[in-house]
Protein backbone atom coordinates (compact mmCIF):
# COMPACT_ATOMS: atom_id res chain seq x y z
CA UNK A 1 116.13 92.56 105.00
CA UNK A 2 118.22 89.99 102.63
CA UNK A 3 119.12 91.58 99.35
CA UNK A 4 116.94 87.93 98.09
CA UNK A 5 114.16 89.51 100.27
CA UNK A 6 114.09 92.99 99.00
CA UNK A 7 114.69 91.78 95.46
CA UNK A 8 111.69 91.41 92.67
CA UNK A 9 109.29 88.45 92.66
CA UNK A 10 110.92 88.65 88.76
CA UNK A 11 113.47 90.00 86.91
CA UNK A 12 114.18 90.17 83.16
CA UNK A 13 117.24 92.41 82.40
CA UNK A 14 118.16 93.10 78.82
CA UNK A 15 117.26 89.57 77.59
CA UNK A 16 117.24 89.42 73.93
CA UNK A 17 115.85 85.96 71.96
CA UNK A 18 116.62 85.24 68.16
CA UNK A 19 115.53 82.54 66.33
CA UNK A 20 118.41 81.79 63.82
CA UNK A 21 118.61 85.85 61.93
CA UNK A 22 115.44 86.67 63.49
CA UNK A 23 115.34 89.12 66.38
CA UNK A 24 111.95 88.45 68.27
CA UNK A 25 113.09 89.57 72.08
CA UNK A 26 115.44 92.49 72.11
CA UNK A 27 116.35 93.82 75.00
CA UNK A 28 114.09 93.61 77.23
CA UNK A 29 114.25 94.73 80.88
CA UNK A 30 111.23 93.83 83.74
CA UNK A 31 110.73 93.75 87.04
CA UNK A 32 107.27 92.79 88.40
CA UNK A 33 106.92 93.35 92.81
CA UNK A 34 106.44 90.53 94.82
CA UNK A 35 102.80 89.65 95.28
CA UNK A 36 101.75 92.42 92.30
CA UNK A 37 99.00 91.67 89.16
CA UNK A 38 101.46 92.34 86.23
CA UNK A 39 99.84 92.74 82.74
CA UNK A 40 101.74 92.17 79.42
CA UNK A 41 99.60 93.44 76.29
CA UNK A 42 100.93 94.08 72.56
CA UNK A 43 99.78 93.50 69.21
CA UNK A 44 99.56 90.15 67.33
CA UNK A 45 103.73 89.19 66.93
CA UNK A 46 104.35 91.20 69.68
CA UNK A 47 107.12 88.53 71.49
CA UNK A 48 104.67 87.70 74.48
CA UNK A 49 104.21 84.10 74.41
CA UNK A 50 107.79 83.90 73.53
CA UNK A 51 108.24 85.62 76.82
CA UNK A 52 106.73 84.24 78.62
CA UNK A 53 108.60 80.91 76.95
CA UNK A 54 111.97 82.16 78.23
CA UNK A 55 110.55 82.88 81.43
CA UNK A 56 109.21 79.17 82.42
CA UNK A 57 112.27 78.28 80.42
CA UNK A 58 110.77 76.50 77.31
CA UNK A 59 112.96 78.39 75.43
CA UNK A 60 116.98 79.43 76.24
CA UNK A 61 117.44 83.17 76.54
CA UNK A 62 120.09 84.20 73.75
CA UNK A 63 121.15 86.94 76.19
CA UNK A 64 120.43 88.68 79.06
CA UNK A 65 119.10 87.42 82.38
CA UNK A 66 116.08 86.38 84.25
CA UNK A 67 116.05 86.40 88.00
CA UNK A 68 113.22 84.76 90.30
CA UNK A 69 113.09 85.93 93.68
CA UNK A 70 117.01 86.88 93.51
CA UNK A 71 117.71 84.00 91.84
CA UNK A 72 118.53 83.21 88.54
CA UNK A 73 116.71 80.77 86.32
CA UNK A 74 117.62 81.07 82.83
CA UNK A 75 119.84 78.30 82.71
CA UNK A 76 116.67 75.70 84.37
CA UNK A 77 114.87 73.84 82.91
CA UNK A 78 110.99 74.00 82.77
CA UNK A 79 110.56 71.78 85.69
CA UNK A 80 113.09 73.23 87.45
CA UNK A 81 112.00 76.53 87.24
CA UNK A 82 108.67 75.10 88.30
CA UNK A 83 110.14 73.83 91.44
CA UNK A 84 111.57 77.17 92.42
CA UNK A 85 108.09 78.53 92.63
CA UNK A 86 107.02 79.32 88.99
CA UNK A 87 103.61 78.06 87.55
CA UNK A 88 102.27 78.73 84.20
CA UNK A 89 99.26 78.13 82.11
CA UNK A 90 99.05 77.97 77.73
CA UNK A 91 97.12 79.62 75.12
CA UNK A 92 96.01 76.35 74.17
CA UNK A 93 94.47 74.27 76.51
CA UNK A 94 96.71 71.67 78.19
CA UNK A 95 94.51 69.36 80.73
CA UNK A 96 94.49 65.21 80.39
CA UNK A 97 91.00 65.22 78.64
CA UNK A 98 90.42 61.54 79.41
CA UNK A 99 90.48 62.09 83.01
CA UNK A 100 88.10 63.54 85.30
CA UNK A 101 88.55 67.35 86.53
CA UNK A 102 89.50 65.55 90.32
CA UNK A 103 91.75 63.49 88.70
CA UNK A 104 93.39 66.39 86.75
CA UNK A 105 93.64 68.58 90.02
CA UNK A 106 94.93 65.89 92.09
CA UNK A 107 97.92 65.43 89.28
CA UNK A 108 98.78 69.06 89.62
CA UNK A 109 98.79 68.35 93.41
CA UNK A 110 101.23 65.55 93.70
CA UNK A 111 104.94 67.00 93.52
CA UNK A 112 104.18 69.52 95.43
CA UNK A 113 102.65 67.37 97.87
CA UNK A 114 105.58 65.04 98.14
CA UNK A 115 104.69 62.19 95.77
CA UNK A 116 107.25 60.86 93.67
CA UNK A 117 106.85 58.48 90.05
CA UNK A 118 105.15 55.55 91.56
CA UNK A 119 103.71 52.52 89.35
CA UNK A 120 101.81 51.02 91.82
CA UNK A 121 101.17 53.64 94.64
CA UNK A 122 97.39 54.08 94.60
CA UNK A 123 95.92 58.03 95.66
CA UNK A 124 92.06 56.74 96.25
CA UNK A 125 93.31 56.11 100.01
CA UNK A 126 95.43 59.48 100.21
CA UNK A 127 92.57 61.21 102.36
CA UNK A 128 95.05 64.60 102.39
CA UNK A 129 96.13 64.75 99.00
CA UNK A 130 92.13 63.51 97.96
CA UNK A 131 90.92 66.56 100.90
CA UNK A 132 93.16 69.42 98.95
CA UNK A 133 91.96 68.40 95.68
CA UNK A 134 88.43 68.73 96.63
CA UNK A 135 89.47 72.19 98.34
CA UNK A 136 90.88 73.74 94.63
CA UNK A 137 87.84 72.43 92.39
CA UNK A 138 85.99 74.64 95.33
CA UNK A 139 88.45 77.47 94.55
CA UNK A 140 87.62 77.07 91.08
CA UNK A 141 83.62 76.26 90.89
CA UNK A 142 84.24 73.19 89.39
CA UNK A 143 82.90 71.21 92.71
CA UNK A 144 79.81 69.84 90.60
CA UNK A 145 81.71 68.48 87.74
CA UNK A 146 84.21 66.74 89.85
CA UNK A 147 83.71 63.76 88.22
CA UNK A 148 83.19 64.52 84.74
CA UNK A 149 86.20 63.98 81.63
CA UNK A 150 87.82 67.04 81.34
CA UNK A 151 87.31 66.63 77.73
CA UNK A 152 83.63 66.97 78.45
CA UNK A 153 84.29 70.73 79.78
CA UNK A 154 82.99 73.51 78.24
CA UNK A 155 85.39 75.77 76.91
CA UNK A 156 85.67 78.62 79.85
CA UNK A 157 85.29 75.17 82.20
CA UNK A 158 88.25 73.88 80.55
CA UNK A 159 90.47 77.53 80.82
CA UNK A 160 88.93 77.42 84.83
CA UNK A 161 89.98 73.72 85.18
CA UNK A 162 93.70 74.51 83.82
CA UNK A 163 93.85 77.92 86.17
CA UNK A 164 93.41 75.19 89.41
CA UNK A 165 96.07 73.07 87.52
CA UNK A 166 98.55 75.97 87.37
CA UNK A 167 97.94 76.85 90.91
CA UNK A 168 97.40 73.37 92.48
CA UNK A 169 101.85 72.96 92.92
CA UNK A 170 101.48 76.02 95.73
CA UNK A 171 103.41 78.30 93.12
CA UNK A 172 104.18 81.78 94.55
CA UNK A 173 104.42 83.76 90.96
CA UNK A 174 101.71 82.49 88.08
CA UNK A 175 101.91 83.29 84.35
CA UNK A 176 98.62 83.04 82.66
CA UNK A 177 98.98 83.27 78.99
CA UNK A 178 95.25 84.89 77.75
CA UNK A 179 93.28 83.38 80.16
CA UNK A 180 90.02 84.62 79.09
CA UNK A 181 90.56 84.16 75.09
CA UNK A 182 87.68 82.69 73.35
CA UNK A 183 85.23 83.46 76.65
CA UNK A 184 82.10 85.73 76.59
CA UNK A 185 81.79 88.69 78.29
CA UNK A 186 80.13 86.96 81.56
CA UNK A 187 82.37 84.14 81.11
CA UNK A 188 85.65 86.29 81.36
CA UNK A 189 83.67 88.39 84.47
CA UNK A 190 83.38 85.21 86.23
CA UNK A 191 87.57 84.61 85.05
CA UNK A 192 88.48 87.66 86.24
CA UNK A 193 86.94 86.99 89.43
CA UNK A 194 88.60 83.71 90.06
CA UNK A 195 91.79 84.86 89.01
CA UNK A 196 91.33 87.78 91.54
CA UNK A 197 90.61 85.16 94.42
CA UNK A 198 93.00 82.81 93.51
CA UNK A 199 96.03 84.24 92.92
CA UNK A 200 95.94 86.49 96.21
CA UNK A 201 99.27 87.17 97.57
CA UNK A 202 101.17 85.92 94.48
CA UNK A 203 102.92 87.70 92.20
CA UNK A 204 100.94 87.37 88.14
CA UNK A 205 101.91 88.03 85.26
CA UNK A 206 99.11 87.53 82.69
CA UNK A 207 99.57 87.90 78.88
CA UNK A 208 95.87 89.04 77.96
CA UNK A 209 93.90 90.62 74.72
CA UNK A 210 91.17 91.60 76.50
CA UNK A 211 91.84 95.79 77.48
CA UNK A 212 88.92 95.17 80.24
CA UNK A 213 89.98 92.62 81.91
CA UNK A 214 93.66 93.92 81.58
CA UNK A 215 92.39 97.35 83.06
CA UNK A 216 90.20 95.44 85.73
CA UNK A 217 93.01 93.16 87.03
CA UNK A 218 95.99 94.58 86.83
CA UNK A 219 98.20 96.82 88.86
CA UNK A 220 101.26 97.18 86.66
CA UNK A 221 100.70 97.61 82.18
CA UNK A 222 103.52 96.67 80.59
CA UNK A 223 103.33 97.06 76.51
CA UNK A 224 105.42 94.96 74.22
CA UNK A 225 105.90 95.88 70.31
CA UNK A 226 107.74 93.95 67.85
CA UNK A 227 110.17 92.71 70.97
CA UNK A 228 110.67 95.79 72.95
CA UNK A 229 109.08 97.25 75.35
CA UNK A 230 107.52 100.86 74.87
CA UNK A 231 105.95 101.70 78.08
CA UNK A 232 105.00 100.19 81.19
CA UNK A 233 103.25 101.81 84.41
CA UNK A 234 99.59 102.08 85.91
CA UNK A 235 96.78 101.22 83.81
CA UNK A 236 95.54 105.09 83.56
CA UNK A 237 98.64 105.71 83.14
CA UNK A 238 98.78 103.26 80.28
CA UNK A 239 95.56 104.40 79.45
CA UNK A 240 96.59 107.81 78.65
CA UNK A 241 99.94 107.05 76.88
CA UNK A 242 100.10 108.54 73.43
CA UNK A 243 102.17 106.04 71.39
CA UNK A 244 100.52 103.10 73.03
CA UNK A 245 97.26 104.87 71.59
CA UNK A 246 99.06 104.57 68.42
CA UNK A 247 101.38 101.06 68.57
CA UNK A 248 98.18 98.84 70.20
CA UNK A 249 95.11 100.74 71.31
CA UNK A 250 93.63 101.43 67.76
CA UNK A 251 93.13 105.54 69.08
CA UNK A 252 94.91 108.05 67.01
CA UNK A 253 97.76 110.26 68.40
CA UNK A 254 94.57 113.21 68.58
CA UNK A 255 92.21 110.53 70.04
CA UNK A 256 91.15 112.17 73.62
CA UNK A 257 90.84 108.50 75.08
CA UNK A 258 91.14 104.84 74.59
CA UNK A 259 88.34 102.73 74.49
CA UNK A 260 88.92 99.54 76.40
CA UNK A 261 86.41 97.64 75.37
């Protein structure tokens, strides 16, 4: 086996971020398996959507390094990064709300399907690309509203409809950044259950509030606080972890549990 081969699906190693005097990323070190459900959870100010910004390289790293399958993209740019194999969704919303959720699945589809910037390339006649599109608003329940604005969505339609997006480019490792925020409790069990079927043998990493659906999904816990991280490991292990009690989980160092509710 290739030392590429053996190596993480990612790698973060020492990678510090400052934003002019302000330390918000210091020093932190990750490695998440190939095809593993990775969980990042921490308090409000925590550093995890700026994390995840250096990952998908929003943001330059001040130091330290990030490696994607063996390779090393904290130099790329976003859609460079993207192109390695990289995928990620927002906290807010990003879909084209004018157009309809086909036409907003087939868009995620196109690079990865080989189209380039065209002005006057029409897709209505592209029965593969058009067949594949129809296949992810299946993955994603969104088959009946196929031809409704994504504007008109419902919310947890909308946070569904931007999951297929972040998927649709074939991208082995996925960052969802709190994927169920703002959901119900049925509409986050039907979340977790797509995000369960549809990122199958990738690698995820999902920023998330939500202890259930953090317990429920993921395989690996890793906690962040104030830039650093101060454990990481199963989620019983997690679970049980006295100053993650303290630091995030609201359960005094006595506390015989955590409630993950």
């Amino acid at each position: 086996m290739s030392a590429t081969a053996a190596a993480p699906g990612l790698r973060l190693t020492d990678v510090h971020k400052s934003f002019g005097p302000t330390a918000v990323i210091m020093g932190v070190s990750l490695d998440v398996a190939r095809g593993s459900r990775h969980a990042i959870i921490g308090p409000n100010g925590a550093g995890k959507t700026t994390l995840f910004n250096l990952i998908s390289g929003r943001f330059p790293v001040s130091s330290g390094t990030i490696e994607l399958g063996g390779h090393r993209i904290d130099s790329l740019a976003p859609h460079e990064i993207n192109r390695r194999g990289l995928s990620r969704s927002f906290q807010v919303t990003s879909i084209f709300a004018r157009m309809t959720v086909f036409e907003n699945i087939r868009c995620g589809l196109l690079w990865s399907r080989g189209y380039r910037y065209s002005f006057w390339h029409l897709l209505g006649g592209e029965r593969a690309l058009n067949d594949a599109a129809a296949r992810l608003l299946a993955d994603v329940n969104l088959e009946s509203r196929r031809d409704v604005p994504a504007g008109l969505l419902s919310y947890a339609e909308q946070r569904a409809l931007e999951i297929g997006i972040t998927i649709a480019g074939g991208a082995d490792t996925i960052l969802l950044d709190e994927p169920t925020a703002g959901m119900s409790r049925s509409e986050a069990n039907h979340a977790v259950a797509l995000i369960r079927r549809v990122t199958a043998g990738k690698t995820l990493v999902m920023v998330e509030h939500d202890m259930s659906v953090v317990f429920d999904v993921a395989d690996v816990v890793t906690v962040l606080v104030y830039g650093q991280v101060i454990a990481s490991g199963p989620p019983a292990e997690i679970r049980a972890n006295r100053a993650v009690q303290e630091a995030y989980l609201g359960v005094p160092a006595a506390g015989a549990g955590v409630d993950a509710s």
